[in-house]
PDB file of N, CA and C in Angstrom:
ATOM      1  N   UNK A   1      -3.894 -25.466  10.639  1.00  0.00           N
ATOM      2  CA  UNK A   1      -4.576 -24.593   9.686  1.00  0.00           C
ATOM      3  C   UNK A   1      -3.951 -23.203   9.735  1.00  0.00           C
ATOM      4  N   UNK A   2      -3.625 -22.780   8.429  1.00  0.00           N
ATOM      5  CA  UNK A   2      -3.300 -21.210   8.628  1.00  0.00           C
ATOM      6  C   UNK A   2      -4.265 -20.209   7.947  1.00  0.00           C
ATOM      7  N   UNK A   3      -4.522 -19.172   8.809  1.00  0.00           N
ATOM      8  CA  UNK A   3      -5.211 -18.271   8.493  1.00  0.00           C
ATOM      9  C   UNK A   3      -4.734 -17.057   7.702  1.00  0.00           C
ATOM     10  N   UNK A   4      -5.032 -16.416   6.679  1.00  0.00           N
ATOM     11  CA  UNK A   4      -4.041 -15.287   5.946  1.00  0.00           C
ATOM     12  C   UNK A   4      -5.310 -14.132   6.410  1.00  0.00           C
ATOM     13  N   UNK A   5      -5.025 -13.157   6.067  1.00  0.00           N
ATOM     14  CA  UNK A   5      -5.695 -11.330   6.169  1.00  0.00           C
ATOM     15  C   UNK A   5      -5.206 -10.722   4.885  1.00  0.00           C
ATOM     16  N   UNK A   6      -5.318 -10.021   3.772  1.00  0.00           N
ATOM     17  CA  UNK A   6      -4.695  -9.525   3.506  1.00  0.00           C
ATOM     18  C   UNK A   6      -5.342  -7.904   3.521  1.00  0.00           C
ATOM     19  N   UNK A   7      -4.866  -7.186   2.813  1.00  0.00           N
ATOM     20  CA  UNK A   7      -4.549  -5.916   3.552  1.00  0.00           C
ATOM     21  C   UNK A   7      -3.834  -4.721   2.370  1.00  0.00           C
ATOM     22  N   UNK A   8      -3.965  -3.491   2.214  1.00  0.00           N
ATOM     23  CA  UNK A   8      -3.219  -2.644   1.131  1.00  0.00           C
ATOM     24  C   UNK A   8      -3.968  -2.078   0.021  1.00  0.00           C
ATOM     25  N   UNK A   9      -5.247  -2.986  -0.100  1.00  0.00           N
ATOM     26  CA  UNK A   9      -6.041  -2.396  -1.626  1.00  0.00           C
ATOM     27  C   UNK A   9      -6.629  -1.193  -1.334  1.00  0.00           C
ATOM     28  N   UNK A  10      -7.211  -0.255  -2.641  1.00  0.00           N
ATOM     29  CA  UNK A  10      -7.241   0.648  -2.539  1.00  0.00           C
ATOM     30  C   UNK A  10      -7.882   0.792  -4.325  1.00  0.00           C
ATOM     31  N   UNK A  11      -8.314   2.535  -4.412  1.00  0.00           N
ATOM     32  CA  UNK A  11      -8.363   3.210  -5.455  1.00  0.00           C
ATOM     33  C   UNK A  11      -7.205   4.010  -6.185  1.00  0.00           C
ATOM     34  N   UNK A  12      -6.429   3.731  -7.182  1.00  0.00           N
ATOM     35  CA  UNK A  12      -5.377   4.371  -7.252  1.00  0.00           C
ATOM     36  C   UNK A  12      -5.469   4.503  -8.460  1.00  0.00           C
ATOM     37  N   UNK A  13      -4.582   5.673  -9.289  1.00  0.00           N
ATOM     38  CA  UNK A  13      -4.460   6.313 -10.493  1.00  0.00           C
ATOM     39  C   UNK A  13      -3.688   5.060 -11.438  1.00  0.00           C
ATOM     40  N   UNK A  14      -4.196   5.195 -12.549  1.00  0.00           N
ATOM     41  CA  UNK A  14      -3.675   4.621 -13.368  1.00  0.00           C
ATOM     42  C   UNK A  14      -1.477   4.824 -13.124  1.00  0.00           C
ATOM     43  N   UNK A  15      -0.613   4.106 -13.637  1.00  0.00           N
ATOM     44  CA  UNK A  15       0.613   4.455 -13.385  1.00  0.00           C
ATOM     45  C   UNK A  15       0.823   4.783 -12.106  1.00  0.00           C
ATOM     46  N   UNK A  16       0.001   4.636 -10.846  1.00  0.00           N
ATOM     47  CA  UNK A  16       0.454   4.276  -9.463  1.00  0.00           C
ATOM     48  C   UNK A  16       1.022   3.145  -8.788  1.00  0.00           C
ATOM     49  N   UNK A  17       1.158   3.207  -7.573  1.00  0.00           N
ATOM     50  CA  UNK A  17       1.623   2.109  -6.428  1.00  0.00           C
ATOM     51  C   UNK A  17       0.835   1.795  -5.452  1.00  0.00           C
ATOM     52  N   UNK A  18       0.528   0.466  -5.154  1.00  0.00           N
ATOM     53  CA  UNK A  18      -0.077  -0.108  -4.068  1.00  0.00           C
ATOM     54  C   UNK A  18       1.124  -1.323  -3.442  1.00  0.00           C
ATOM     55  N   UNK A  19       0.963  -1.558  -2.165  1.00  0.00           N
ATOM     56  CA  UNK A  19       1.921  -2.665  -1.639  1.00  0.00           C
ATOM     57  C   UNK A  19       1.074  -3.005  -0.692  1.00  0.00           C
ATOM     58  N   UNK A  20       0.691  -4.204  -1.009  1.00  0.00           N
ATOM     59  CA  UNK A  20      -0.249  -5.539  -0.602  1.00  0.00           C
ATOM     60  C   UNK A  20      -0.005  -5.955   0.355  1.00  0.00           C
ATOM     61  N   UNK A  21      -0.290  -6.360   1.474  1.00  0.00           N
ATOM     62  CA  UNK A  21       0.425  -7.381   2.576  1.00  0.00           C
ATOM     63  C   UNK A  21      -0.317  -8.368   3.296  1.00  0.00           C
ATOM     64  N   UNK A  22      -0.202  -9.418   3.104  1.00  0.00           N
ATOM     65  CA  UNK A  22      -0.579 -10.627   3.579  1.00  0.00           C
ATOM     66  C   UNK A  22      -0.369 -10.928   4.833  1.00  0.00           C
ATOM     67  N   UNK A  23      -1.061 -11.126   6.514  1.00  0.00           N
ATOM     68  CA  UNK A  23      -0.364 -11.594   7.263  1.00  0.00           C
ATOM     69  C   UNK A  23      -1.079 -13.147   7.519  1.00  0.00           C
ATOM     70  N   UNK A  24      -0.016 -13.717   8.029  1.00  0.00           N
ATOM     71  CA  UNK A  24      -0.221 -15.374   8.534  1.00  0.00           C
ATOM     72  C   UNK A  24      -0.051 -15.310   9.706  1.00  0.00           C
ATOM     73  N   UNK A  25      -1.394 -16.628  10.249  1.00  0.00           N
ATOM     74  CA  UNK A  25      -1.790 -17.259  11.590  1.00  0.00           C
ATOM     75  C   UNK A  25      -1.617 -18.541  11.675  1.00  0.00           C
ATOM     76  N   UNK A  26      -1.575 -18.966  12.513  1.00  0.00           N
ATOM     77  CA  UNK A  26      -1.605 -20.361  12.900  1.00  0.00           C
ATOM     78  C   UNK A  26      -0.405 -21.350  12.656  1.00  0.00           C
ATOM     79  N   UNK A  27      -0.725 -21.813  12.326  1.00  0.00           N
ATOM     80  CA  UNK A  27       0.112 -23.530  11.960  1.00  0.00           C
ATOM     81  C   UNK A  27       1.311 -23.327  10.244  1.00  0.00           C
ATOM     82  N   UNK A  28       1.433 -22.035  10.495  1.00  0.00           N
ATOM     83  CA  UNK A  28       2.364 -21.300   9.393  1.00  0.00           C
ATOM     84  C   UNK A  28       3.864 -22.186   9.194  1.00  0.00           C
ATOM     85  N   UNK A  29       3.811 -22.523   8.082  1.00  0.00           N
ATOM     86  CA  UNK A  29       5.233 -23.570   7.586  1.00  0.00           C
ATOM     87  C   UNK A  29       6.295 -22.440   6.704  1.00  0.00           C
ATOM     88  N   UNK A  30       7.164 -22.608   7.269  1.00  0.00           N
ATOM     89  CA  UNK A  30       8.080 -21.358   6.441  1.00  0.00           C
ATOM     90  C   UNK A  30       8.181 -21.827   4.708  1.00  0.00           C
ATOM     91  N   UNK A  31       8.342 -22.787   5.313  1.00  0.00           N
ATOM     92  CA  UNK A  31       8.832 -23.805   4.165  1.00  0.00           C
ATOM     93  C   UNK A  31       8.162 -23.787   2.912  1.00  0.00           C
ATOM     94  N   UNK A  32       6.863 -23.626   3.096  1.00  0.00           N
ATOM     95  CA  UNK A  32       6.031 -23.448   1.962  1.00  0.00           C
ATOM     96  C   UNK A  32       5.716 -22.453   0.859  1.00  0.00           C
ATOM     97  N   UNK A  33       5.269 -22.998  -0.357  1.00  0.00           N
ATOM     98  CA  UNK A  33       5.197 -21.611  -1.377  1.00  0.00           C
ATOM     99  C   UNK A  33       3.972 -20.525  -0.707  1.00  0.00           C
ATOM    100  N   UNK A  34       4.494 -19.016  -1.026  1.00  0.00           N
ATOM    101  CA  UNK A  34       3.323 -18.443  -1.108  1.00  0.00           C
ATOM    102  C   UNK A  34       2.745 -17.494  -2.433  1.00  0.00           C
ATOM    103  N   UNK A  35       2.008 -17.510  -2.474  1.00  0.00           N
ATOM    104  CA  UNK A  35       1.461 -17.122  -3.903  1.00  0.00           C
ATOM    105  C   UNK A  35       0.196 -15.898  -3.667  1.00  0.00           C
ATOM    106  N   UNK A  36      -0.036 -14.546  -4.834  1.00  0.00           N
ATOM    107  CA  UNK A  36      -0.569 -13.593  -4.820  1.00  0.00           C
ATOM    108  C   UNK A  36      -1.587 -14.098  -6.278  1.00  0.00           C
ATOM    109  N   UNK A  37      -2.491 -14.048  -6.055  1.00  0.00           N
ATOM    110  CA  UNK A  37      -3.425 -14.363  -7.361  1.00  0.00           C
ATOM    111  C   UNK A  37      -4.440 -13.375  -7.515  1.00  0.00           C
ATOM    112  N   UNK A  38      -5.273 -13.374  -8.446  1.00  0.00           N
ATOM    113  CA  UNK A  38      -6.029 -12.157  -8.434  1.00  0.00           C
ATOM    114  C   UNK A  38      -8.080 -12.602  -9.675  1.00  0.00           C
ATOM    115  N   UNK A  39      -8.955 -11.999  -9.011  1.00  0.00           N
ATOM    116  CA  UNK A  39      -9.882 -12.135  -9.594  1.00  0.00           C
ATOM    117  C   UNK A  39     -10.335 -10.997  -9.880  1.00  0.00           C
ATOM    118  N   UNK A  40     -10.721 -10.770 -11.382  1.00  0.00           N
ATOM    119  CA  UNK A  40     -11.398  -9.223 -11.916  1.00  0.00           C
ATOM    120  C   UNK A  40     -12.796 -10.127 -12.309  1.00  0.00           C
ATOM    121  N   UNK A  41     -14.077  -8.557 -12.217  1.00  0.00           N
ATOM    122  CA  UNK A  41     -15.506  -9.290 -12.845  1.00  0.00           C
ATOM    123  C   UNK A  41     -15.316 -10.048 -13.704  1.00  0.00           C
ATOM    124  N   UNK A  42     -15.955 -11.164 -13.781  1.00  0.00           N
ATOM    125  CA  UNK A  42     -16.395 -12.024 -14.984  1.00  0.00           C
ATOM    126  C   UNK A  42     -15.555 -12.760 -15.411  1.00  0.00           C
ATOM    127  N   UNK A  43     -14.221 -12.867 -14.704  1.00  0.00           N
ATOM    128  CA  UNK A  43     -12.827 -13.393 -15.222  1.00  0.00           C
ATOM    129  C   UNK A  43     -12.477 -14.786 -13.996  1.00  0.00           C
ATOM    130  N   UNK A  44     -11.897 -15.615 -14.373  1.00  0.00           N
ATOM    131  CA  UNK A  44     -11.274 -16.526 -13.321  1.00  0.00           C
ATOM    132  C   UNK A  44     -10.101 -15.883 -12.390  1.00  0.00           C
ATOM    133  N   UNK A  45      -9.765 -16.786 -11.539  1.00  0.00           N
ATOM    134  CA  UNK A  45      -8.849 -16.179 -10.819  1.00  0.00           C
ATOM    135  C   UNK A  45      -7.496 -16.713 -11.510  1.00  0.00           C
ATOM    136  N   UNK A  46      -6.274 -16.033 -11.298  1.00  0.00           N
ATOM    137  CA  UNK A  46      -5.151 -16.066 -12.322  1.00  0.00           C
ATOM    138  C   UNK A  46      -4.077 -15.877 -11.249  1.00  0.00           C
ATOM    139  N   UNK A  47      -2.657 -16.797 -11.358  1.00  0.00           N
ATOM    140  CA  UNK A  47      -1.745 -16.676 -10.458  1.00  0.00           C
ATOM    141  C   UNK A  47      -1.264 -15.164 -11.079  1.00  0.00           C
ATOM    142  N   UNK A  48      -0.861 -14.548  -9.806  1.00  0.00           N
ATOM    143  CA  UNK A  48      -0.258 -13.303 -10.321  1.00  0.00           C
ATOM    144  C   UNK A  48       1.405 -13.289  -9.729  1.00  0.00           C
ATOM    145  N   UNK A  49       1.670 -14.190  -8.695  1.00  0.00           N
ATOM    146  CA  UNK A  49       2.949 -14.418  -8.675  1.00  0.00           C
ATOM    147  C   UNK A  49       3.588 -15.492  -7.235  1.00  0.00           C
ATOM    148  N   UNK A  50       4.434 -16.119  -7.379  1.00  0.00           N
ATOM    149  CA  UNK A  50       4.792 -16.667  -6.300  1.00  0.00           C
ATOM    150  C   UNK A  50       6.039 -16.842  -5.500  1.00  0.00           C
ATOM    151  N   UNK A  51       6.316 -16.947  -4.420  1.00  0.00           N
ATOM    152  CA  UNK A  51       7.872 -17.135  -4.233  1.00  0.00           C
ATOM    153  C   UNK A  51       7.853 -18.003  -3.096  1.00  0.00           C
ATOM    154  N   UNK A  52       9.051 -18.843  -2.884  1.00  0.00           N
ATOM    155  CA  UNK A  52       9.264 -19.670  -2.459  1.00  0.00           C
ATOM    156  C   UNK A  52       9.895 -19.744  -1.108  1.00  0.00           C
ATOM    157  N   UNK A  53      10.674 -21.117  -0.136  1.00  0.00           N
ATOM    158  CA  UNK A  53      10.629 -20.313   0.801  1.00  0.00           C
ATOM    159  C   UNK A  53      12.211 -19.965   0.469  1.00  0.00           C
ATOM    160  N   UNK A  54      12.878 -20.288  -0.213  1.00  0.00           N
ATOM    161  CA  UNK A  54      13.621 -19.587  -0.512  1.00  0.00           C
ATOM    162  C   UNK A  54      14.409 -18.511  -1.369  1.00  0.00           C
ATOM    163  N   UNK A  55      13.134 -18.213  -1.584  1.00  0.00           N
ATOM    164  CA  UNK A  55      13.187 -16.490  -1.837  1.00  0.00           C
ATOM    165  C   UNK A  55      12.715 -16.324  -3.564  1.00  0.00           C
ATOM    166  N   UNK A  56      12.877 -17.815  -4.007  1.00  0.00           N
ATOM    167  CA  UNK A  56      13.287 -17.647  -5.656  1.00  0.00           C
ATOM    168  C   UNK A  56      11.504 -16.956  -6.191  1.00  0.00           C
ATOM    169  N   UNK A  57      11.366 -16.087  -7.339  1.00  0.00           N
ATOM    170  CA  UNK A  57       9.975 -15.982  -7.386  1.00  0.00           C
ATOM    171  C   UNK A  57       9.769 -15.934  -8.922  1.00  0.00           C
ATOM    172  N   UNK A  58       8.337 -16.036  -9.420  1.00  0.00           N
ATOM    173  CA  UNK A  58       8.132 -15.966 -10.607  1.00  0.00           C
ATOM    174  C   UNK A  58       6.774 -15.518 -11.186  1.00  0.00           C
ATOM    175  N   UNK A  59       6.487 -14.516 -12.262  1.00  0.00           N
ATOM    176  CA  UNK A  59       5.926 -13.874 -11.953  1.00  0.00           C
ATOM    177  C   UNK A  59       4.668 -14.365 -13.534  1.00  0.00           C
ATOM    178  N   UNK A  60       3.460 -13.798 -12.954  1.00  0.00           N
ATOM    179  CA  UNK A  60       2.639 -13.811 -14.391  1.00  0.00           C
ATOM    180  C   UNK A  60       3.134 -12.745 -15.645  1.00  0.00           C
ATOM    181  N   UNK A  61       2.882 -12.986 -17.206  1.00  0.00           N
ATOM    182  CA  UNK A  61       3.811 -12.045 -18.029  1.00  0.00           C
ATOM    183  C   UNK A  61       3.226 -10.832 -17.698  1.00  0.00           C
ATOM    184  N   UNK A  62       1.718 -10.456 -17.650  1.00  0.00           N
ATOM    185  CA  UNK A  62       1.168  -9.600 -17.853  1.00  0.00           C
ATOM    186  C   UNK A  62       1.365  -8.415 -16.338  1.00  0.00           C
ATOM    187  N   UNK A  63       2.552  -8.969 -15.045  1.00  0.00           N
ATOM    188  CA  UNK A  63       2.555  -8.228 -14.315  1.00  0.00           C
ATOM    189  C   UNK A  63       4.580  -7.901 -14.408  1.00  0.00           C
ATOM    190  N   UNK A  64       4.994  -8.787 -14.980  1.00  0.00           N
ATOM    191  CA  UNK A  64       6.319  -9.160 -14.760  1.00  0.00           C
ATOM    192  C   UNK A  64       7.178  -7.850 -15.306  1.00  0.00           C
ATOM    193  N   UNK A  65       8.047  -7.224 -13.908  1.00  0.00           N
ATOM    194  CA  UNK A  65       8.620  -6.078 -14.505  1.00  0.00           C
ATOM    195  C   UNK A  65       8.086  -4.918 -13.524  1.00  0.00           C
ATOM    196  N   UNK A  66       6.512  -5.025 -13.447  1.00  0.00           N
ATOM    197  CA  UNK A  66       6.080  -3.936 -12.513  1.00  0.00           C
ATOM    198  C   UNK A  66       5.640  -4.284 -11.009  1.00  0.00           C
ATOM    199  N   UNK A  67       5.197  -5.484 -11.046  1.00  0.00           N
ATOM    200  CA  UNK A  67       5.287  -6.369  -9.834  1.00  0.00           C
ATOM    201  C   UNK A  67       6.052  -7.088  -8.795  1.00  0.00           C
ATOM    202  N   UNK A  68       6.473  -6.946  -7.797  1.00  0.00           N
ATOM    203  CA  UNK A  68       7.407  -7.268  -6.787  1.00  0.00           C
ATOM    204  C   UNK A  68       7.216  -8.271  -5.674  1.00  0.00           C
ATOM    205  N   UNK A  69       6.957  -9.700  -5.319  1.00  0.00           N
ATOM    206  CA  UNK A  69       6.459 -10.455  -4.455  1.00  0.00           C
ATOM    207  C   UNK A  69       8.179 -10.885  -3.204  1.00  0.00           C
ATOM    208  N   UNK A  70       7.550 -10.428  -2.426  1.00  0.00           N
ATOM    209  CA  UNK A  70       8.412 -10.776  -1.112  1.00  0.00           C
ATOM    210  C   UNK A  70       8.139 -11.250   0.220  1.00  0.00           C
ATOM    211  N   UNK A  71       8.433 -12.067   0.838  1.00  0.00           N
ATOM    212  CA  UNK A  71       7.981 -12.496   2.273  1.00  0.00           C
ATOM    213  C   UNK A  71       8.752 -12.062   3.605  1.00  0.00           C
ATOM    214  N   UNK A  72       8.312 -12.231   4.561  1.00  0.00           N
ATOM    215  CA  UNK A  72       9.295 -11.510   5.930  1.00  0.00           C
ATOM    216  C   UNK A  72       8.996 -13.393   6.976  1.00  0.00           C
ATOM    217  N   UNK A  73       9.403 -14.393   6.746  1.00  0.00           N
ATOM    218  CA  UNK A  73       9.322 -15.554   7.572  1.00  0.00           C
ATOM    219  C   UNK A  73       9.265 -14.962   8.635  1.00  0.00           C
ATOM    220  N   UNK A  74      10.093 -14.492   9.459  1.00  0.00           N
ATOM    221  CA  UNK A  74       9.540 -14.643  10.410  1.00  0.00           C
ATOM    222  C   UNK A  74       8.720 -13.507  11.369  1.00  0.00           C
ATOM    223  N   UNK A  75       8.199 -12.703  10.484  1.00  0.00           N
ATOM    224  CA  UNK A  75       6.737 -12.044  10.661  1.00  0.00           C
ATOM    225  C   UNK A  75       5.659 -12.602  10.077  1.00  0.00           C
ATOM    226  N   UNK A  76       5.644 -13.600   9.114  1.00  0.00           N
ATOM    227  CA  UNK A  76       4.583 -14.546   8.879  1.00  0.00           C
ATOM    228  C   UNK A  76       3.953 -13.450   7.956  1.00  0.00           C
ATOM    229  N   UNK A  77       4.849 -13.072   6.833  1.00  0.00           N
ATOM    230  CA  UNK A  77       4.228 -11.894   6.188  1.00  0.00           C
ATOM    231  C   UNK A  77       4.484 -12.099   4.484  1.00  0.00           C
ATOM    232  N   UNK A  78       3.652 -11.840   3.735  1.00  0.00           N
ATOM    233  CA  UNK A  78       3.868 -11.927   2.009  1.00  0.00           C
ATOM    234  C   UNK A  78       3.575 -10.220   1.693  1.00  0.00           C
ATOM    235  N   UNK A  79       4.388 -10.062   0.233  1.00  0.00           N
ATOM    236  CA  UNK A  79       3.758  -8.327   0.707  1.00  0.00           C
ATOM    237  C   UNK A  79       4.123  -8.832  -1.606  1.00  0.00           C
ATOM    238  N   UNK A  80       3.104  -7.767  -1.859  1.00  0.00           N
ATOM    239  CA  UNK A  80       3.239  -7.775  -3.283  1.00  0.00           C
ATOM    240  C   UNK A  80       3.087  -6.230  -3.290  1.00  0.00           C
ATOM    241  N   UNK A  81       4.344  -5.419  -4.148  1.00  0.00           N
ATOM    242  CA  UNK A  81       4.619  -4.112  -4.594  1.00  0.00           C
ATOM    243  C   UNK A  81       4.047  -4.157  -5.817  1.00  0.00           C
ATOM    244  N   UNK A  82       3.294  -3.221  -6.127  1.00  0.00           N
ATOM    245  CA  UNK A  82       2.856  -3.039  -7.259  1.00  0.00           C
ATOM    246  C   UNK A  82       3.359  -1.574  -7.940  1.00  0.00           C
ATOM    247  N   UNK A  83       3.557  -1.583  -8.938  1.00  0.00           N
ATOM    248  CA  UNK A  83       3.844  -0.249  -9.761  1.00  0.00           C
ATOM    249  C   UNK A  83       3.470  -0.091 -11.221  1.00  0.00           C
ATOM    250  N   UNK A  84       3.592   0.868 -11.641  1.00  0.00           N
ATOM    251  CA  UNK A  84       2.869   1.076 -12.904  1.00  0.00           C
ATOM    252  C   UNK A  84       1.714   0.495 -13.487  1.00  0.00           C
ATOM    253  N   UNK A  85       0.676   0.660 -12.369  1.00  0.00           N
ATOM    254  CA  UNK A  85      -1.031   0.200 -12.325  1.00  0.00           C
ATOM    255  C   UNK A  85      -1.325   0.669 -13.429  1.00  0.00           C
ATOM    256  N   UNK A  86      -2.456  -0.381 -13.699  1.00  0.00           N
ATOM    257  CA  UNK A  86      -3.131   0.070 -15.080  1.00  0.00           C
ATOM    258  C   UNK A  86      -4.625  -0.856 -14.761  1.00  0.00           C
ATOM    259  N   UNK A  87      -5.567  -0.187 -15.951  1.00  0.00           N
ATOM    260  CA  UNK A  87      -7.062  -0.443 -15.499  1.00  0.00           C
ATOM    261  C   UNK A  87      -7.364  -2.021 -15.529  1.00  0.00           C
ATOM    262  N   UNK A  88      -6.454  -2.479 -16.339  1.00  0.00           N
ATOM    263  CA  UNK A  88      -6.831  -3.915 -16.060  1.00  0.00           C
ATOM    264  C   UNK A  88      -5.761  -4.590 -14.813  1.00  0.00           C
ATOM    265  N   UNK A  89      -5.392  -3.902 -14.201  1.00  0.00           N
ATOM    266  CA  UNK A  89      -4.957  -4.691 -13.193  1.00  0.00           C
ATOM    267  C   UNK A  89      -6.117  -4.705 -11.744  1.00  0.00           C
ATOM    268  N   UNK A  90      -7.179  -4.068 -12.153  1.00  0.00           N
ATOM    269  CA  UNK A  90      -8.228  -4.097 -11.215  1.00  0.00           C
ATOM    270  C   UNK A  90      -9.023  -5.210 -11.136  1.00  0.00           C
ATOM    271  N   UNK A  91      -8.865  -5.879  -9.699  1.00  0.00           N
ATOM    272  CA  UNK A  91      -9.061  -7.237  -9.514  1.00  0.00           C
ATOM    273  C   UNK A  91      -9.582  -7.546  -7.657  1.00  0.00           C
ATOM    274  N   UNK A  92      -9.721  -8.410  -7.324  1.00  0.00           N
ATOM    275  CA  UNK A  92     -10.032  -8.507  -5.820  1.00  0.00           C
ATOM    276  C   UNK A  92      -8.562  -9.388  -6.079  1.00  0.00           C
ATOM    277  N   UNK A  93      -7.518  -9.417  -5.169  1.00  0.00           N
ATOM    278  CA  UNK A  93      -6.082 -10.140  -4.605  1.00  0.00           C
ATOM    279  C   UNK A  93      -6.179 -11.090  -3.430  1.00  0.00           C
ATOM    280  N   UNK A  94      -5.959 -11.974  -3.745  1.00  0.00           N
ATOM    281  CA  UNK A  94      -6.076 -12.805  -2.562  1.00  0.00           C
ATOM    282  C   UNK A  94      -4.223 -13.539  -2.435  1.00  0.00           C
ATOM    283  N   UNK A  95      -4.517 -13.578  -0.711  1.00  0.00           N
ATOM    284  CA  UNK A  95      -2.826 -14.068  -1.080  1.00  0.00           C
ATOM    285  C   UNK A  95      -3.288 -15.907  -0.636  1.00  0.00           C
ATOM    286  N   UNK A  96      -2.340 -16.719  -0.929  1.00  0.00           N
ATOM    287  CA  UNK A  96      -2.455 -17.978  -0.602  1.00  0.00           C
ATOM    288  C   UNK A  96      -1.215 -18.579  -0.392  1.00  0.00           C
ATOM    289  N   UNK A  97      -1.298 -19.698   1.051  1.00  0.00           N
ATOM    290  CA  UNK A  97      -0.357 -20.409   1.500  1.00  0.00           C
ATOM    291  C   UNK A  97      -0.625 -22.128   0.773  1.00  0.00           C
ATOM    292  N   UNK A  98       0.439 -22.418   0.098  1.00  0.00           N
ATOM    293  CA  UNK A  98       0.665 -23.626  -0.366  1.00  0.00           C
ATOM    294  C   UNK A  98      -0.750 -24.264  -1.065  1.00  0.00           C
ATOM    295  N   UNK A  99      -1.647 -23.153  -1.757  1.00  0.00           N
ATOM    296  CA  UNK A  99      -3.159 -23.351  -1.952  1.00  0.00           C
ATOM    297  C   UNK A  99      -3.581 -24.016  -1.424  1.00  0.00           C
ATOM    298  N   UNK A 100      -3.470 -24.042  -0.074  1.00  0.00           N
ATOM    299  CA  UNK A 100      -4.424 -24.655   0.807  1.00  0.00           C
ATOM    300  C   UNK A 100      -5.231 -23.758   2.143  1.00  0.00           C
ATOM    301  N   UNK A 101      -4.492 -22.187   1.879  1.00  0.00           N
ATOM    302  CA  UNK A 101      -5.007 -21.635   2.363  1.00  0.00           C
ATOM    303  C   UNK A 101      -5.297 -20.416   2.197  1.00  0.00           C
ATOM    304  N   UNK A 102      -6.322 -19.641   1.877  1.00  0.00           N
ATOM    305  CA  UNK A 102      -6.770 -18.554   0.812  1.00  0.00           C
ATOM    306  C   UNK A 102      -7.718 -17.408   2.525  1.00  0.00           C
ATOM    307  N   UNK A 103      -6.779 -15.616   1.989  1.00  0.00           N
ATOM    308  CA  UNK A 103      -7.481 -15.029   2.391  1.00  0.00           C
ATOM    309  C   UNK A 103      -8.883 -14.670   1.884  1.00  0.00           C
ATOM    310  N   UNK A 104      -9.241 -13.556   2.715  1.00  0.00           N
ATOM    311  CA  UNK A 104     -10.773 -12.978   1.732  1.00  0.00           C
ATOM    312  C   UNK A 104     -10.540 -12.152   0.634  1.00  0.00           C
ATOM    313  N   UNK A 105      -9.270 -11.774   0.492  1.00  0.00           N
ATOM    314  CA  UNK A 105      -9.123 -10.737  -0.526  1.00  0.00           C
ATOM    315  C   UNK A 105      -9.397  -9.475  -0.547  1.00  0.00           C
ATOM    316  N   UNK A 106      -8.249  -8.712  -0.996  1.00  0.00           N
ATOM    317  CA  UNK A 106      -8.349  -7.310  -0.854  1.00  0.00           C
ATOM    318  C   UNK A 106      -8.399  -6.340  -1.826  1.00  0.00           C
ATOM    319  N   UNK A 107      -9.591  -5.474  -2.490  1.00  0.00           N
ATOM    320  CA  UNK A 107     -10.011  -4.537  -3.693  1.00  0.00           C
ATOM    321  C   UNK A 107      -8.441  -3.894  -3.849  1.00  0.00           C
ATOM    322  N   UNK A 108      -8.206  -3.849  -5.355  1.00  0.00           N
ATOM    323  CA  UNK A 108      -7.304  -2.831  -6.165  1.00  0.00           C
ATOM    324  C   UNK A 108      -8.495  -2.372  -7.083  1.00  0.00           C
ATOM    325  N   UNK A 109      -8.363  -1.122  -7.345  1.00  0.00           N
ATOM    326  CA  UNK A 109      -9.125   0.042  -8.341  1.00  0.00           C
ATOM    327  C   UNK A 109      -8.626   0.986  -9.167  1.00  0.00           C
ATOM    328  N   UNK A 110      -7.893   0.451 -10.470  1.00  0.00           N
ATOM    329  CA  UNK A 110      -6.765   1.366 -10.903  1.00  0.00           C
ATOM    330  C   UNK A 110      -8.135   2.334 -12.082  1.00  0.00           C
ATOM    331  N   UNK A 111      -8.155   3.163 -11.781  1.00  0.00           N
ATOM    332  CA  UNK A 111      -8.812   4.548 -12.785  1.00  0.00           C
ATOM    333  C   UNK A 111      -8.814   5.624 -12.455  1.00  0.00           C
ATOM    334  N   UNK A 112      -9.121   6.463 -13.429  1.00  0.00           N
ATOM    335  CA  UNK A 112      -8.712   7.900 -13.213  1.00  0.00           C
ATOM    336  C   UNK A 112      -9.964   8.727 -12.947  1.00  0.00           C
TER     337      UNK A 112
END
């Protein structure tokens, strides 16, 4: 079983930066996809991006361009850069290993 944390959210200005970071426990497979998804009120949760274990990544349209997903194997780490925030990117982030394993998720708050 692997355990994730994630970690980085915050209140930030519209057209700011946050950088997300996921860490992994346990029974961690390099090998596997990891993926950044995201839930706002009243909305489902929505992949927001994923990369693989070898490196390749792909992103949702509505983040693609300002969003950055990267891993550190062998710190057992996912980290999502964010830039040019905007109010609808305010969501709870959860990171996930091979969807089988989901943190608690961490608040983004983009307003002014």
């Amino acid at each position: 079983q692997v355990q994730l944390v994630e970690s980085g959210g915050g209140l930030v200005q519209p057209g700011g930066s946050l950088r997300l970071s996921c860490a992994a426990s346990g029974s961690f497979f390099s090998g596997n996809v990891m993926e950044w998804y995201r839930q706002a009120p009243g909305k489902q949760r929505e992949l927001v991006a994923t990369i693989t274990s070898g490196g390749s990544t792909n992103y949702a349209a509505s983040v693609k361009g300002r969003f950055t997903i990267s891993r550190d194997n062998a710190k057992k780490m996912v980290y999502l850069q964010m830039t040019g925030l905007k109010p609808e990117d305010t969501a709870v982030y959860y990171c996930s290993y091979g969807r089988t394993s989901w943190g608690q998720g961490t608040q983004v708050t983009v307003s002014s």
